[in-house]
N, C-alpha and C. Protein backbone atom coordinates (compact mmCIF):
# COMPACT_ATOMS: atom_id res chain seq x y z
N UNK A 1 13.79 -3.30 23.85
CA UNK A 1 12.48 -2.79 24.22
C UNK A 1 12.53 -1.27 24.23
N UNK A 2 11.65 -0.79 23.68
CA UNK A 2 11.34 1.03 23.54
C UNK A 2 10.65 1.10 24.32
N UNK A 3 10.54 2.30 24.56
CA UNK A 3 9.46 3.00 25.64
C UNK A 3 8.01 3.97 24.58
N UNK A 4 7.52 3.55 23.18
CA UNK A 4 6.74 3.86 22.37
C UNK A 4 5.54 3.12 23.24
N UNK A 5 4.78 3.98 22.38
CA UNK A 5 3.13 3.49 22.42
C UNK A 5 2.77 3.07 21.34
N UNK A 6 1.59 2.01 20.99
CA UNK A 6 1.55 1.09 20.09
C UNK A 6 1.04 2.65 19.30
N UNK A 7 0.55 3.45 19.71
CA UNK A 7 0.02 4.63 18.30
C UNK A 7 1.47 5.10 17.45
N UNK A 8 2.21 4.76 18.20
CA UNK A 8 3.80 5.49 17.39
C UNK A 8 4.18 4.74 16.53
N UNK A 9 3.54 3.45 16.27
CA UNK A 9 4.57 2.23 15.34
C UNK A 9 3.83 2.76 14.25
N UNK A 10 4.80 2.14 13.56
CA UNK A 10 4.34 2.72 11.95
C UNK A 10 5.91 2.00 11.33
N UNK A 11 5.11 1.31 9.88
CA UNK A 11 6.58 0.50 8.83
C UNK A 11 7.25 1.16 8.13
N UNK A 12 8.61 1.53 8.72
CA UNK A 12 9.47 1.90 7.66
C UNK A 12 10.90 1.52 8.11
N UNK A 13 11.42 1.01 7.40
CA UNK A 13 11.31 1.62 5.62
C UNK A 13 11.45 0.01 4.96
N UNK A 14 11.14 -0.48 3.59
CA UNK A 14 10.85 -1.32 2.98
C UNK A 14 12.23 -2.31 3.41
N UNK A 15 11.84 -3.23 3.51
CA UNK A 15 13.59 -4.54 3.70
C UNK A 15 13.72 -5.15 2.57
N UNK A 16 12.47 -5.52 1.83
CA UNK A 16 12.51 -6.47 1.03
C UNK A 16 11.18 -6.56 0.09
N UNK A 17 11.06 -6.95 -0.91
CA UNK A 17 10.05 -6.66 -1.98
C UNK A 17 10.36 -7.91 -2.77
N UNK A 18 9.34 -9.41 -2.10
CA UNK A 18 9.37 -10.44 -3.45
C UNK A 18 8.65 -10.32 -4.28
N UNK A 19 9.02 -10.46 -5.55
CA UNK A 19 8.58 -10.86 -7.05
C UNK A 19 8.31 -12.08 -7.28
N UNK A 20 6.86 -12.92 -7.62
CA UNK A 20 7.00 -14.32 -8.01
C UNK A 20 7.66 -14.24 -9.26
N UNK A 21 8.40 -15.16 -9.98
CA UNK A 21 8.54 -15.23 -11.38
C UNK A 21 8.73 -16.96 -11.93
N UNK A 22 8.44 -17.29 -12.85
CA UNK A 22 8.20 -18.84 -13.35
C UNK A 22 10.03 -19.13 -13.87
N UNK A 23 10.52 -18.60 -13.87
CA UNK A 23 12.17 -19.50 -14.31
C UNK A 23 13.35 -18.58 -13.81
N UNK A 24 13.45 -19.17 -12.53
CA UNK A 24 14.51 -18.36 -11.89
C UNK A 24 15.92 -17.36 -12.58
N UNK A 25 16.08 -18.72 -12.99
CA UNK A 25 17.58 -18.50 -14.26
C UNK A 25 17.27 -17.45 -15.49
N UNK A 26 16.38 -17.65 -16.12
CA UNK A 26 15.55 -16.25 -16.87
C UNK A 26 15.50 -15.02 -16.15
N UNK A 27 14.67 -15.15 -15.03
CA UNK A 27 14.56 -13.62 -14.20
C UNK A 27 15.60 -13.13 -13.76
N UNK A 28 16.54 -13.96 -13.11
CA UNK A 28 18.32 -13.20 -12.81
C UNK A 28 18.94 -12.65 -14.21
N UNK A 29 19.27 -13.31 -14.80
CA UNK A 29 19.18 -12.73 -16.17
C UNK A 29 18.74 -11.57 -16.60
N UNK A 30 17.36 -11.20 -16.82
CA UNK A 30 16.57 -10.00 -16.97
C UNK A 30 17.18 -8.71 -15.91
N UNK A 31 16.57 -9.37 -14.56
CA UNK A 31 17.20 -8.46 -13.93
C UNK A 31 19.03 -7.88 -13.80
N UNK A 32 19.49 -8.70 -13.57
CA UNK A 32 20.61 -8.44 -13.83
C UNK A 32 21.89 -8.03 -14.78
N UNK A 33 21.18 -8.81 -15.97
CA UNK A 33 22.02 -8.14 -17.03
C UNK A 33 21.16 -7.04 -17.70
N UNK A 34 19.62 -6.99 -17.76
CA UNK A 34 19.37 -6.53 -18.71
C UNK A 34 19.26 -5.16 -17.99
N UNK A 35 18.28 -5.36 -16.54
CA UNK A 35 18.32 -3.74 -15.94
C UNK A 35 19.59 -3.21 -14.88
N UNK A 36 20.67 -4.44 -14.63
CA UNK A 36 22.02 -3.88 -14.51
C UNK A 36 21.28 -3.72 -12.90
N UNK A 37 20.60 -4.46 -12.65
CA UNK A 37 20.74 -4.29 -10.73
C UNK A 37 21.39 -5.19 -10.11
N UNK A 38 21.69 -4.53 -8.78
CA UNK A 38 23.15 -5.62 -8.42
C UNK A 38 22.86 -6.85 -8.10
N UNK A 39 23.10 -7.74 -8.43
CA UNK A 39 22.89 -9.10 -8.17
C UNK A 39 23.99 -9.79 -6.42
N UNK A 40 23.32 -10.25 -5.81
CA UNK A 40 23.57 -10.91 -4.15
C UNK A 40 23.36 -11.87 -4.18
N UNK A 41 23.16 -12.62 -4.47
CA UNK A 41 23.27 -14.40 -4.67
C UNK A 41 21.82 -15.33 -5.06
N UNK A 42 22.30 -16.85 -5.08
CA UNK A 42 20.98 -17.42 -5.53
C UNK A 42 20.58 -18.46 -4.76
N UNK A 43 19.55 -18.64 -4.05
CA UNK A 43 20.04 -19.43 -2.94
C UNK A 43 17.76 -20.70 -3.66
N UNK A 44 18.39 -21.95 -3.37
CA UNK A 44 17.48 -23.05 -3.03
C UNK A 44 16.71 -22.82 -2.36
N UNK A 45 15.01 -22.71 -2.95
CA UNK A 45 14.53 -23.56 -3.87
C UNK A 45 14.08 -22.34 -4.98
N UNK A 46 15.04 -21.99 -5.68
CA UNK A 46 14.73 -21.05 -7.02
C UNK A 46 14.56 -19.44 -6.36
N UNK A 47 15.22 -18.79 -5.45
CA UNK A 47 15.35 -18.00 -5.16
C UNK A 47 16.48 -16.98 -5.87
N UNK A 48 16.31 -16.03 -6.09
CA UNK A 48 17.41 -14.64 -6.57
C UNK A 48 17.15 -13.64 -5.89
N UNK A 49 18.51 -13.03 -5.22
CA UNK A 49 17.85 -12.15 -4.41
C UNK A 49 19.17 -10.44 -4.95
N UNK A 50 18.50 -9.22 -5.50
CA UNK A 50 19.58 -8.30 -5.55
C UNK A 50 19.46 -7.18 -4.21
N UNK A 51 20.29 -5.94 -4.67
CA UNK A 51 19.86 -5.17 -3.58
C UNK A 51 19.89 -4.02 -4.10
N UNK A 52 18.83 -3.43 -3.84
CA UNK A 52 18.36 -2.44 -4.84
C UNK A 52 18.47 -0.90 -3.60
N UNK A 53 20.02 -0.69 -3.44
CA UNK A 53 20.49 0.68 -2.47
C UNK A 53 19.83 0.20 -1.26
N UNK A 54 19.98 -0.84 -0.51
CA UNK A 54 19.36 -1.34 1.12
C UNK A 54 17.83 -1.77 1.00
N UNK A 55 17.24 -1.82 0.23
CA UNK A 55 16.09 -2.22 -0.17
C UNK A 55 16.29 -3.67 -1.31
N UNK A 56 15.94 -4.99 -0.57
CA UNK A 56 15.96 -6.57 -1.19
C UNK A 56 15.15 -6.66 -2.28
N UNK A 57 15.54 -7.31 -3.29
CA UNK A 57 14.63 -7.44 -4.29
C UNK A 57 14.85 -9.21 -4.00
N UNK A 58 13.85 -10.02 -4.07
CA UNK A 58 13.80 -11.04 -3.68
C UNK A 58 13.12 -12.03 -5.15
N UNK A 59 13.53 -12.69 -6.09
CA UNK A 59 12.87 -13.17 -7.15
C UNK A 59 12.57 -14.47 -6.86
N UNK A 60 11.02 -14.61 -6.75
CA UNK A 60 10.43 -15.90 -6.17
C UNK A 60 10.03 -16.95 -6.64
N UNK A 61 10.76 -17.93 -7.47
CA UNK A 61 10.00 -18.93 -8.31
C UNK A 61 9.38 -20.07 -7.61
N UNK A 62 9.31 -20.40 -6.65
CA UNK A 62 8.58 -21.23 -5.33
C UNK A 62 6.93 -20.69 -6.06
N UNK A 63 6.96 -19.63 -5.78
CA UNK A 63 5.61 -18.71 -5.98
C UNK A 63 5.22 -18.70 -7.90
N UNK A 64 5.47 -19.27 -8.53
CA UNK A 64 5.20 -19.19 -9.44
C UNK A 64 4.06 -18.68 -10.78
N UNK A 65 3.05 -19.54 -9.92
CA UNK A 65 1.79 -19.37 -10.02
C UNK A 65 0.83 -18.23 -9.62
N UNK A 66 1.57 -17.20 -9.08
CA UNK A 66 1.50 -16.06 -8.59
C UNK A 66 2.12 -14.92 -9.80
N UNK A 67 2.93 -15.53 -10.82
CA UNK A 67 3.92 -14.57 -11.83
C UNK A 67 2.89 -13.72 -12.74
N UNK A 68 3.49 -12.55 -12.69
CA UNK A 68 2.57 -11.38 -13.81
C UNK A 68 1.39 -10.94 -12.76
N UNK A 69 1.04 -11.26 -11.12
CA UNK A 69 0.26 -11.09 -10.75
C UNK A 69 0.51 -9.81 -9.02
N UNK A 70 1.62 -9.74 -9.64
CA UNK A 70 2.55 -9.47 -8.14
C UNK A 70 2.26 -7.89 -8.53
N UNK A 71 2.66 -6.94 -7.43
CA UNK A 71 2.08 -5.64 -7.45
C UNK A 71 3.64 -4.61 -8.16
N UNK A 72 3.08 -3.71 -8.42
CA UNK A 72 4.08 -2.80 -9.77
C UNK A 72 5.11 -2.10 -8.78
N UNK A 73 6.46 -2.19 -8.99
CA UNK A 73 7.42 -1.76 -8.79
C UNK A 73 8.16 -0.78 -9.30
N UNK A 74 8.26 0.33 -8.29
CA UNK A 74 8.52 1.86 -9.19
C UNK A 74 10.07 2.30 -9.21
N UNK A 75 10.59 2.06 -9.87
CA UNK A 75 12.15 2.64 -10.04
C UNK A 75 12.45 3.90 -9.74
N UNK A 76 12.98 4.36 -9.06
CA UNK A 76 13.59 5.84 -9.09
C UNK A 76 14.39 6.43 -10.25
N UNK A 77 14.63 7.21 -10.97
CA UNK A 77 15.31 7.59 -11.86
C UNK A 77 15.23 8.97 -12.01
N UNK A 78 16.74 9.59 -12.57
CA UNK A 78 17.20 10.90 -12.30
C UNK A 78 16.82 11.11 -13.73
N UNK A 79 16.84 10.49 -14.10
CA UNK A 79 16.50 11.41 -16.15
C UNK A 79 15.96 10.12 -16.51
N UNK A 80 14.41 10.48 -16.99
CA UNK A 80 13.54 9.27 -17.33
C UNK A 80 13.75 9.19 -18.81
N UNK A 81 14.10 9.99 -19.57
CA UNK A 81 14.67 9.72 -20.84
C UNK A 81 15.04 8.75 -21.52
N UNK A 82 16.59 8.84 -20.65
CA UNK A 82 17.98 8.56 -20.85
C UNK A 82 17.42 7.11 -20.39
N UNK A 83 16.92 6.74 -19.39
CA UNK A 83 16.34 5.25 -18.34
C UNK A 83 15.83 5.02 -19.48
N UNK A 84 14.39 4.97 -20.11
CA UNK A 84 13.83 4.49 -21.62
C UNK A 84 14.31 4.37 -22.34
N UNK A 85 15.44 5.08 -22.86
CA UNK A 85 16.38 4.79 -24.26
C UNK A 85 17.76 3.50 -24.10
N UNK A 86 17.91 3.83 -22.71
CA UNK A 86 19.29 2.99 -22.01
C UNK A 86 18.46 1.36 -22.58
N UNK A 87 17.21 1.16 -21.58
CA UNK A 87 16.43 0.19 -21.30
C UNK A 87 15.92 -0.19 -22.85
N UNK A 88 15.57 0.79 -23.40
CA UNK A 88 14.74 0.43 -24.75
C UNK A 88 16.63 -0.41 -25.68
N UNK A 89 17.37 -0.14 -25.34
CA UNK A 89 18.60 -0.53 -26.50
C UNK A 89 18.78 -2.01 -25.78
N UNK A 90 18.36 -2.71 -24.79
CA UNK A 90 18.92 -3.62 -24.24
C UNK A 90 18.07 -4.59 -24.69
N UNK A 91 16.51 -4.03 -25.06
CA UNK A 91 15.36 -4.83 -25.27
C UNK A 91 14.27 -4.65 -24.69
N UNK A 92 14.21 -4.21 -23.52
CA UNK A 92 12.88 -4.21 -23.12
C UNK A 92 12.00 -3.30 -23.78
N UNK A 93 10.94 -3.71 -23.99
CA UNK A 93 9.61 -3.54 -24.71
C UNK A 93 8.54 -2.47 -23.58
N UNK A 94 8.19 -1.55 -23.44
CA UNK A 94 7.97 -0.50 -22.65
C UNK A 94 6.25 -0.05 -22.94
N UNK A 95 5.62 -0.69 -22.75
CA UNK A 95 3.92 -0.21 -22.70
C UNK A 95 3.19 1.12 -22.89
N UNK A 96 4.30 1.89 -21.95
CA UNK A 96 4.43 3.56 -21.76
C UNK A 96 5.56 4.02 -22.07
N UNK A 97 5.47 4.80 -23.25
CA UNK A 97 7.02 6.44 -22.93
C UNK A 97 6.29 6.78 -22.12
N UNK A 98 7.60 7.60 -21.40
CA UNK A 98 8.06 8.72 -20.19
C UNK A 98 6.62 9.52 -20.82
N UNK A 99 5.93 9.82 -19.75
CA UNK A 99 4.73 10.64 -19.94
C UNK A 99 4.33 11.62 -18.42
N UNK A 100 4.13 12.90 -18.61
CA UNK A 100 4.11 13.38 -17.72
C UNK A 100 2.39 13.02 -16.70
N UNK A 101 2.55 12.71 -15.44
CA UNK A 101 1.37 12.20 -14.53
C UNK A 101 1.22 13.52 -14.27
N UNK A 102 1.67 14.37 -13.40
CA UNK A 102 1.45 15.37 -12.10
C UNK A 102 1.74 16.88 -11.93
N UNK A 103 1.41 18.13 -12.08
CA UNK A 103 2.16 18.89 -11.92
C UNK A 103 2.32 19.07 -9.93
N UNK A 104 3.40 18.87 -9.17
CA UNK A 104 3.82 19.23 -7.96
C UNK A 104 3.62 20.41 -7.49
N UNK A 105 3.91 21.06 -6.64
CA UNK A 105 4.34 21.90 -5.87
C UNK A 105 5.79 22.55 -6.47
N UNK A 106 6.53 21.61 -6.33
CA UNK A 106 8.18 21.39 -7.04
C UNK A 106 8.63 21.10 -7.79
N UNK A 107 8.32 20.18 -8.44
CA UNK A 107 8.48 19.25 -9.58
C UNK A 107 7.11 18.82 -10.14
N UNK A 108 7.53 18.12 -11.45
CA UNK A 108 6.89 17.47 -12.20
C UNK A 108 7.23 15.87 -12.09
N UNK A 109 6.13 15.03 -11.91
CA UNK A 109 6.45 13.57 -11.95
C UNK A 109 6.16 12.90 -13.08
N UNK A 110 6.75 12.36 -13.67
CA UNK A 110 6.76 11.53 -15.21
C UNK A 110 6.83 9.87 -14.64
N UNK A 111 6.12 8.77 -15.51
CA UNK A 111 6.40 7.44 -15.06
C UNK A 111 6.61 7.23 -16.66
N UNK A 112 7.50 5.92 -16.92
CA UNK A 112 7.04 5.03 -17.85
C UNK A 112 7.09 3.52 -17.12
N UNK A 113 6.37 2.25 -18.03
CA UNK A 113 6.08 1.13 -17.48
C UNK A 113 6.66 0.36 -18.56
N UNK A 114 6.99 -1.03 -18.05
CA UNK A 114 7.13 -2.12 -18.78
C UNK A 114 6.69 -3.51 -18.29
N UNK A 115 7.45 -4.70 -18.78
CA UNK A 115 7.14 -5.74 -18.00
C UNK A 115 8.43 -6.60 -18.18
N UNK A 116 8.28 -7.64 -16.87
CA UNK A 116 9.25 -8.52 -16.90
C UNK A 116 9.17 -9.67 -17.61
N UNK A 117 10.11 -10.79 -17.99
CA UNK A 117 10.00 -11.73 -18.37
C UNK A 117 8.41 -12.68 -18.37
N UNK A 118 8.22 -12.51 -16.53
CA UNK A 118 7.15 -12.99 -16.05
C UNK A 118 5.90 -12.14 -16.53
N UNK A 119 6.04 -11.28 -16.72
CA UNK A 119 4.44 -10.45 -17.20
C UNK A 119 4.03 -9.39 -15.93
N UNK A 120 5.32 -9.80 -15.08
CA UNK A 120 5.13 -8.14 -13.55
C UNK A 120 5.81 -6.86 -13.97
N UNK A 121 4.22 -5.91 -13.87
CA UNK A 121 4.41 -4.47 -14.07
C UNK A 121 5.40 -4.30 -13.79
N UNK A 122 6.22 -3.36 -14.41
CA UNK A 122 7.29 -2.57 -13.22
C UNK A 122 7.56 -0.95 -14.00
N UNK A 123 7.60 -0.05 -13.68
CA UNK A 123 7.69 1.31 -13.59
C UNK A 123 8.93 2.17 -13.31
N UNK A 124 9.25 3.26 -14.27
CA UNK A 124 9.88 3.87 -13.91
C UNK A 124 9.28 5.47 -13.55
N UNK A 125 9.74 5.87 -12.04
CA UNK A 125 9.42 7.55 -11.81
C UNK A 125 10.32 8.27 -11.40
N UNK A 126 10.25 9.41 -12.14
CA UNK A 126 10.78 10.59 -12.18
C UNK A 126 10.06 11.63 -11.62
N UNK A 127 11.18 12.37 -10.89
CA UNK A 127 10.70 13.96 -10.37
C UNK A 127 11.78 14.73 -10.91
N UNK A 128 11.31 15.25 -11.90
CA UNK A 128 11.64 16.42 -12.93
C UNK A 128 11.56 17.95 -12.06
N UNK A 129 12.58 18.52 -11.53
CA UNK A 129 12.37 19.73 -10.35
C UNK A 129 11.94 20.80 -11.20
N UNK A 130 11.07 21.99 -10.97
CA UNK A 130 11.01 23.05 -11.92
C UNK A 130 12.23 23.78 -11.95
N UNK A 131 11.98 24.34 -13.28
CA UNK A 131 13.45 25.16 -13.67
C UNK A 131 14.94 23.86 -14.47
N UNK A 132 14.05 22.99 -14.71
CA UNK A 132 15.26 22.47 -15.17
C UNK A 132 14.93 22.23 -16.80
């Protein structure tokens, strides 16, 4: 028990982020070999779950009927380039090149997008610092 006031609560930081997807064994796959995130086990009834630096990636085939409908997931990446070309040699098919969104304060933010097996957005962003 804290000694907060309900005005102080506020959610952070993310635990977990499910993905529906329609064929479990496909989406571990994708994810795992193709974008190389760490894979944590597979647990009944069609669950995959990795861990994406303390943040759960949870792959939900229970939810199926939900796949391609789930909300866009933004990758962090230090050189959005190198991420598109890495990603583009493995296979994935990319909607967007690296395109610059924003000029910052500090940086510049660049996204590119693709999709998963299932048809869920997913994104990569970059903060490009000035002077580089």
């Amino acid at each position: 028990m804290t000694n907060s006031s309900p005005s102080d609560f506020g959610l952070n930081p993310i635990g977990q982020i499910a993905v529906p997807v329609r064929d479990i064994d496909r989406a571990v796959v994708f994810y795992r070999d193709v974008l190389k995130m760490k894979f944590l086990f597979q647990a009944p009834p069609g669950l995959g779950f990795f861990d994406c630096q303390g943040v759960r990636l949870m792959l939900d085939a229970p939810a199926k009927e939900n796949a391609g409908k789930a909300s866009v997931i933004y990758y962090q990446v230090n050189d959005i380039q190198f991420a598109f070309e890495e990603l583009s040699s493995r296979g994935v098919i990319f909607e967007t090149k690296p395109h610059f969104i924003a000029k910052m304060p500090d940086h510049d933010l660049w996204m590119a997008f693709f999709r998963d097996p299932d048809g869920n957005l997913l994104g990569l962003i970059c903060e490009v610092r000035q002077g580089k």
